[in-house]
PDB file of N, CA and C in Angstrom:
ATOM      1  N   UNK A   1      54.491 -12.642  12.439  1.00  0.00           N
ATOM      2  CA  UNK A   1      53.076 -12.345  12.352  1.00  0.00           C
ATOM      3  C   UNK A   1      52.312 -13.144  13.398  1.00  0.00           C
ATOM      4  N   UNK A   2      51.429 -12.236  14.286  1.00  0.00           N
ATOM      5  CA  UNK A   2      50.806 -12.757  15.429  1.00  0.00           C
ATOM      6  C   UNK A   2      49.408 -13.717  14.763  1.00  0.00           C
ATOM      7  N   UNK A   3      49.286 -15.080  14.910  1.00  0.00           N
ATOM      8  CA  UNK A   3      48.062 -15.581  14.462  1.00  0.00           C
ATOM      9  C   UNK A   3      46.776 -14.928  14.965  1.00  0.00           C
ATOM     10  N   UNK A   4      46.770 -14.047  15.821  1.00  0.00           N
ATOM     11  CA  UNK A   4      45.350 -13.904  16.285  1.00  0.00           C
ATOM     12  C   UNK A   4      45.252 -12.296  16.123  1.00  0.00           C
ATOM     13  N   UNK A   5      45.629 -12.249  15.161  1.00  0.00           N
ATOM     14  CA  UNK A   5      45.765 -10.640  14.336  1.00  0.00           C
ATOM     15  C   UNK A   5      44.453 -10.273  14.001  1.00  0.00           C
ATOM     16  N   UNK A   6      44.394  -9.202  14.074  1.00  0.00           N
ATOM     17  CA  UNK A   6      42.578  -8.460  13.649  1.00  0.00           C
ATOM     18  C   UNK A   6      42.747  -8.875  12.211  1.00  0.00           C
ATOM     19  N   UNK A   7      41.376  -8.943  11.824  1.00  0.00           N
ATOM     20  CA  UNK A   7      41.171  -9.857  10.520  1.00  0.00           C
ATOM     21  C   UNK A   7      41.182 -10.406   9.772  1.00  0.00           C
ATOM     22  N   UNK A   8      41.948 -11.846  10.840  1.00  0.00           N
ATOM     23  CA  UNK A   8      42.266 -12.850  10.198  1.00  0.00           C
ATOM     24  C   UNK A   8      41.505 -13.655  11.365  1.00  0.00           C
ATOM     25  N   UNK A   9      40.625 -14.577  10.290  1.00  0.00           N
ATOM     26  CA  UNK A   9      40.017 -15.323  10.908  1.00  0.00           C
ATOM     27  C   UNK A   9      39.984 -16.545  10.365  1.00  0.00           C
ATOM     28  N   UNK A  10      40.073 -17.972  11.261  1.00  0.00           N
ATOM     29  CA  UNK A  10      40.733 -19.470  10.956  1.00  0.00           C
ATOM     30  C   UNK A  10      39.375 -20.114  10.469  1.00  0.00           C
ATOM     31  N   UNK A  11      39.478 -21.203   9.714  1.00  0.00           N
ATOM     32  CA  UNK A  11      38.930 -21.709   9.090  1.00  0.00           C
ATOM     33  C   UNK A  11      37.378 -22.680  10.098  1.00  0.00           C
ATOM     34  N   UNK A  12      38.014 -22.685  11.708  1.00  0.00           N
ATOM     35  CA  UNK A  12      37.140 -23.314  12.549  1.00  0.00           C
ATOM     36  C   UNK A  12      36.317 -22.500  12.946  1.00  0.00           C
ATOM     37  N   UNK A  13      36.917 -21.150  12.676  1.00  0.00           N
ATOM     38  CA  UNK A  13      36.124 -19.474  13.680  1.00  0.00           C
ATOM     39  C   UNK A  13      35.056 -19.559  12.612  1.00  0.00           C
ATOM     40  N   UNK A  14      35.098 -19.516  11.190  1.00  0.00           N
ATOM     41  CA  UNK A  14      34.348 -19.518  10.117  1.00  0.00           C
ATOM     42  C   UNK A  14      33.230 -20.513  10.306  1.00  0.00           C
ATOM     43  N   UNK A  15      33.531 -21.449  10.355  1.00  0.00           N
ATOM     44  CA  UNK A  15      32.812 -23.011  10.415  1.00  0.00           C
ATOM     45  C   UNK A  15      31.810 -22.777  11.657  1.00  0.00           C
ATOM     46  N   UNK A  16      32.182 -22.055  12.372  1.00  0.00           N
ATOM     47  CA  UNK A  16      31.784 -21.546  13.489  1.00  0.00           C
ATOM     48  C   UNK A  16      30.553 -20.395  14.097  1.00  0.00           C
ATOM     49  N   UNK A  17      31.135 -19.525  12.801  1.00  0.00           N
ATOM     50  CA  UNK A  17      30.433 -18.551  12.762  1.00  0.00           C
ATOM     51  C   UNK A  17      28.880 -18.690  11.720  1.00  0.00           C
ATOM     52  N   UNK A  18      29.294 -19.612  10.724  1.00  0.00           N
ATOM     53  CA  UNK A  18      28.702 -20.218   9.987  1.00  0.00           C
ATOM     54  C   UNK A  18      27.618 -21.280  10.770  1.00  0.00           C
ATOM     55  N   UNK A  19      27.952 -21.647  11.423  1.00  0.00           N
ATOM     56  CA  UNK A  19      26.639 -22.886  11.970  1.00  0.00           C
ATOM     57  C   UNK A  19      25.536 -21.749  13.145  1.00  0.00           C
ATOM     58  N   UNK A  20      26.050 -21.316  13.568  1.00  0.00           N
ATOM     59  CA  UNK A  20      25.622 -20.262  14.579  1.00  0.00           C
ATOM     60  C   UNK A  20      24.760 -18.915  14.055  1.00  0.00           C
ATOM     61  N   UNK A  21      24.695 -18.521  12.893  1.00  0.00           N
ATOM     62  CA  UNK A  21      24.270 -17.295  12.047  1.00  0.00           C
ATOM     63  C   UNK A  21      22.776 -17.255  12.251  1.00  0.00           C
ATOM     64  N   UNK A  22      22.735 -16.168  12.641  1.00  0.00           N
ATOM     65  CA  UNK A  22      21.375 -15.919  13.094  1.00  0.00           C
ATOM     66  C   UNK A  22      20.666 -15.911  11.709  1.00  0.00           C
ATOM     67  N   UNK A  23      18.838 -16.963  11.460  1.00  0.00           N
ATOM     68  CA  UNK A  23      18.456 -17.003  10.843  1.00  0.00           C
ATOM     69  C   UNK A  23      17.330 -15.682  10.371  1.00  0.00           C
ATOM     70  N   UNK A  24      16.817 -15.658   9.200  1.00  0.00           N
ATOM     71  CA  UNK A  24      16.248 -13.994   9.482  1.00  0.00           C
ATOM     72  C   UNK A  24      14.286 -14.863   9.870  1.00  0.00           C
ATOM     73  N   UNK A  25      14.021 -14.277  10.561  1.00  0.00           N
ATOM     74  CA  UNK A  25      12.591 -14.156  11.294  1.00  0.00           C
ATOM     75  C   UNK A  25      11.219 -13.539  10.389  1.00  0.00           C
ATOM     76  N   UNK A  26      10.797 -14.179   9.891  1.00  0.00           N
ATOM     77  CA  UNK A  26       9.543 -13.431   9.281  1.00  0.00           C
ATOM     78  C   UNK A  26       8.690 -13.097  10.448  1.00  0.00           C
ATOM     79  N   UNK A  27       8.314 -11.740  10.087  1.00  0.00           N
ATOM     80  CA  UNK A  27       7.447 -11.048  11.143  1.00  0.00           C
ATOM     81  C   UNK A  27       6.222 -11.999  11.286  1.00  0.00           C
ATOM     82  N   UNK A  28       5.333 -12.107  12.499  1.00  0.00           N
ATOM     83  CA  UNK A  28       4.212 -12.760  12.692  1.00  0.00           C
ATOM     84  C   UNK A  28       3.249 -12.239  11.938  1.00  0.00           C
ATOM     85  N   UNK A  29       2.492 -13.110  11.484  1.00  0.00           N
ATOM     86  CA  UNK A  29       0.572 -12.652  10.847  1.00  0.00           C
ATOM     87  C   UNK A  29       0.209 -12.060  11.917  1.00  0.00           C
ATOM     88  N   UNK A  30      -0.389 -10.548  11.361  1.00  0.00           N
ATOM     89  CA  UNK A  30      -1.709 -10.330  12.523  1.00  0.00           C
ATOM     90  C   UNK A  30      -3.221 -11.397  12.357  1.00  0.00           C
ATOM     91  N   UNK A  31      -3.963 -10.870  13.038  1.00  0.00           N
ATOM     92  CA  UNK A  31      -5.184 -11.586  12.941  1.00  0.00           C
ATOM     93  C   UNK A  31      -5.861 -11.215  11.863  1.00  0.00           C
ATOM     94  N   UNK A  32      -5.847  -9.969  11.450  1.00  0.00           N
ATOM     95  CA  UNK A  32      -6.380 -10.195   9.622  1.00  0.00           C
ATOM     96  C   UNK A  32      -5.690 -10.296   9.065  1.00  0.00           C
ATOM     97  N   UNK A  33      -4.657 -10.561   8.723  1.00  0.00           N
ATOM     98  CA  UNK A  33      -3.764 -11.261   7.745  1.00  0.00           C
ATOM     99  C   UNK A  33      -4.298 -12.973   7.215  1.00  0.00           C
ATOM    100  N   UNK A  34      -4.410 -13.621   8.922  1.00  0.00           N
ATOM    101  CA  UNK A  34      -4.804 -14.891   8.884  1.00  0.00           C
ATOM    102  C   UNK A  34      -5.849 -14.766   8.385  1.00  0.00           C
ATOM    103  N   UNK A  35      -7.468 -14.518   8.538  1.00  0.00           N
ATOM    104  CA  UNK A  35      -8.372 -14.620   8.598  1.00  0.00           C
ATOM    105  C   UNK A  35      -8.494 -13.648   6.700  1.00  0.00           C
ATOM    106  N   UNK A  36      -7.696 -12.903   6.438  1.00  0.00           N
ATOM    107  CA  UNK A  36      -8.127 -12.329   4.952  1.00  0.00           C
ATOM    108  C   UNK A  36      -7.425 -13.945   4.456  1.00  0.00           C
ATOM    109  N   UNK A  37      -6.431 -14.102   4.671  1.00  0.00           N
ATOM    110  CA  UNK A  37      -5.503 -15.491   3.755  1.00  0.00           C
ATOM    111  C   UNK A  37      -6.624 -16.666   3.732  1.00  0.00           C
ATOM    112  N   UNK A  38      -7.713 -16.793   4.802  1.00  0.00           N
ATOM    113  CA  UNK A  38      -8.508 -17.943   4.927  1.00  0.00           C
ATOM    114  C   UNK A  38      -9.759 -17.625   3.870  1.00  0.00           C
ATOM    115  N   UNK A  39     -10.493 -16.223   4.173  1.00  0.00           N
ATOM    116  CA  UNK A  39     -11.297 -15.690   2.849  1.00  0.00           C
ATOM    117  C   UNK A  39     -10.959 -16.418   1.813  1.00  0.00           C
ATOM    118  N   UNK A  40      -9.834 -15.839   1.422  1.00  0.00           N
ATOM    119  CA  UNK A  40      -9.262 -15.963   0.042  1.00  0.00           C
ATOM    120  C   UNK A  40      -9.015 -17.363  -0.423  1.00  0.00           C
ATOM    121  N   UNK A  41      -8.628 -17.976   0.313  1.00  0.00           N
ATOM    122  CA  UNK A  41      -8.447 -19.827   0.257  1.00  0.00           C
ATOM    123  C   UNK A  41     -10.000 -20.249  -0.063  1.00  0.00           C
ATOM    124  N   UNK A  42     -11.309 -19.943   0.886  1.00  0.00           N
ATOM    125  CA  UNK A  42     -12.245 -20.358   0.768  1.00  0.00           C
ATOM    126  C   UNK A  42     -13.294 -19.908  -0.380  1.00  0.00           C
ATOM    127  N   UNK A  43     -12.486 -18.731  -0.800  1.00  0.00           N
ATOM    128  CA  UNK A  43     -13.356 -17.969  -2.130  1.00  0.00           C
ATOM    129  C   UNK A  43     -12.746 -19.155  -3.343  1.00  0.00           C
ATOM    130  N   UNK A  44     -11.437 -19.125  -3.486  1.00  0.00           N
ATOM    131  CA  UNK A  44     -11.079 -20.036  -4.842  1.00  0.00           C
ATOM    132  C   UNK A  44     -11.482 -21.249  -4.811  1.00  0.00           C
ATOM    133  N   UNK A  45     -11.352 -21.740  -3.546  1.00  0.00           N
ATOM    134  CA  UNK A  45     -12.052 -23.704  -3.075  1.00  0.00           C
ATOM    135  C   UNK A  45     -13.678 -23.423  -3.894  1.00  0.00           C
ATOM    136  N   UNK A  46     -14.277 -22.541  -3.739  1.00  0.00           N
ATOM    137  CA  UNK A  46     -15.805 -22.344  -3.932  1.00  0.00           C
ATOM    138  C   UNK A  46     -16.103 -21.669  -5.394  1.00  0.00           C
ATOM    139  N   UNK A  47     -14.971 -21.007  -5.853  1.00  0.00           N
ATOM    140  CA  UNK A  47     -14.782 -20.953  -7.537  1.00  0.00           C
ATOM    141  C   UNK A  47     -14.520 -21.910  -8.243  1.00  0.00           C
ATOM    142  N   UNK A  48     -13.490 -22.815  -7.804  1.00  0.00           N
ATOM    143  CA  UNK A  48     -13.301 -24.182  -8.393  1.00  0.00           C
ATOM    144  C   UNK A  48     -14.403 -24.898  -8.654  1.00  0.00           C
ATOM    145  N   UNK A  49     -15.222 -25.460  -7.339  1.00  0.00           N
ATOM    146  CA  UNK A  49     -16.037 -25.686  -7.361  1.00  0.00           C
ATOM    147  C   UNK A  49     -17.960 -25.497  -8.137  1.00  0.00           C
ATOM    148  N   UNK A  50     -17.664 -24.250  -8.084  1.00  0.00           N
ATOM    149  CA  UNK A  50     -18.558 -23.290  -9.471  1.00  0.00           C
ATOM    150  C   UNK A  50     -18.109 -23.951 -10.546  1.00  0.00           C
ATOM    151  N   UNK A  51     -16.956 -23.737 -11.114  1.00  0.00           N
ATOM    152  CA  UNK A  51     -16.495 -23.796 -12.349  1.00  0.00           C
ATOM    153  C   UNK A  51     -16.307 -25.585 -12.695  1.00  0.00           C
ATOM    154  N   UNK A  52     -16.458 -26.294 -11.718  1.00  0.00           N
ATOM    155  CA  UNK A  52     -16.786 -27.246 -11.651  1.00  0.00           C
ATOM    156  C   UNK A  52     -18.025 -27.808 -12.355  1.00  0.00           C
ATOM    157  N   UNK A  53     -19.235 -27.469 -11.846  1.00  0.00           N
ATOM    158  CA  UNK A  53     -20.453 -27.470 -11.742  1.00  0.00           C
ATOM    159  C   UNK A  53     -21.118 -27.196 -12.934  1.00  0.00           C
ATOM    160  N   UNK A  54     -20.318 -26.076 -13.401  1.00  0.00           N
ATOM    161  CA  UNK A  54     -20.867 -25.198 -14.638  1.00  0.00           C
ATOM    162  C   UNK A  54     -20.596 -26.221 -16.237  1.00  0.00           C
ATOM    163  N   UNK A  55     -19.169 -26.658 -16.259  1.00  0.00           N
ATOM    164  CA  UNK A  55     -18.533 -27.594 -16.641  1.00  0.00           C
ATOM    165  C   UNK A  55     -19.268 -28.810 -16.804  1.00  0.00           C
ATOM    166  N   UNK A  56     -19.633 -29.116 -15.593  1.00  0.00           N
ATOM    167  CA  UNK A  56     -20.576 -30.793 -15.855  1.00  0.00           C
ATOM    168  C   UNK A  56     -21.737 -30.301 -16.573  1.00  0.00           C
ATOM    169  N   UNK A  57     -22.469 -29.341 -15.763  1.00  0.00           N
ATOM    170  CA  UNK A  57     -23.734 -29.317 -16.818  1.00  0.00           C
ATOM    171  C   UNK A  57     -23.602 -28.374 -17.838  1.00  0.00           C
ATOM    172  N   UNK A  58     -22.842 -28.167 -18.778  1.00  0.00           N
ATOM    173  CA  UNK A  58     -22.206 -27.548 -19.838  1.00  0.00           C
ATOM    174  C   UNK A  58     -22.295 -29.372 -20.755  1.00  0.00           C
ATOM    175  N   UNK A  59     -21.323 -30.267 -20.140  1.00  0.00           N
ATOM    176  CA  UNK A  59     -20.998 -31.185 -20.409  1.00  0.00           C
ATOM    177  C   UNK A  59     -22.105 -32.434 -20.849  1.00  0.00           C
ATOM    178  N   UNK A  60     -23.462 -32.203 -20.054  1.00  0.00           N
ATOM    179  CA  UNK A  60     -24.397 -32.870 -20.194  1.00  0.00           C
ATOM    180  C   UNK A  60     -25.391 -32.249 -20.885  1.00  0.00           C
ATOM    181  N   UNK A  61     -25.373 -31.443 -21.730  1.00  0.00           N
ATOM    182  CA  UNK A  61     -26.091 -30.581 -22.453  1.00  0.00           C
ATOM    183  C   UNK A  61     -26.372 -31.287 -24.036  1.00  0.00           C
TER     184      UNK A  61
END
């Protein structure tokens, strides 16, 4: 039996193939992607903040 027989592959080819494996790529943000994701960050920062507010003077009542 020839070692370098079709599909058989050595434990270094593996190790090998393994460090080298192409990682998978998340597609890029367009520009509204970014800019809706920033909306949305700055709407809940400013709900918190409401609900904050509402809370204290709820609290001091």
């Amino acid at each position: 039996m020839n070692k370098f027989q079709l599909g058989t592959v050595s434990a270094v080819q593996q190790d090998a193939e393994k460090a080298f494996k192409p990682t998978e790529v998340k597609p890029a943000k367009t520009e509204f992607e970014i800019s809706q994701q920033a909306f949305d960050d700055n709407r809940a920062r400013l709900r918190a903040e409401r609900l904050a507010r509402e809370a204290a003077t709820l609290q001091g009542k």
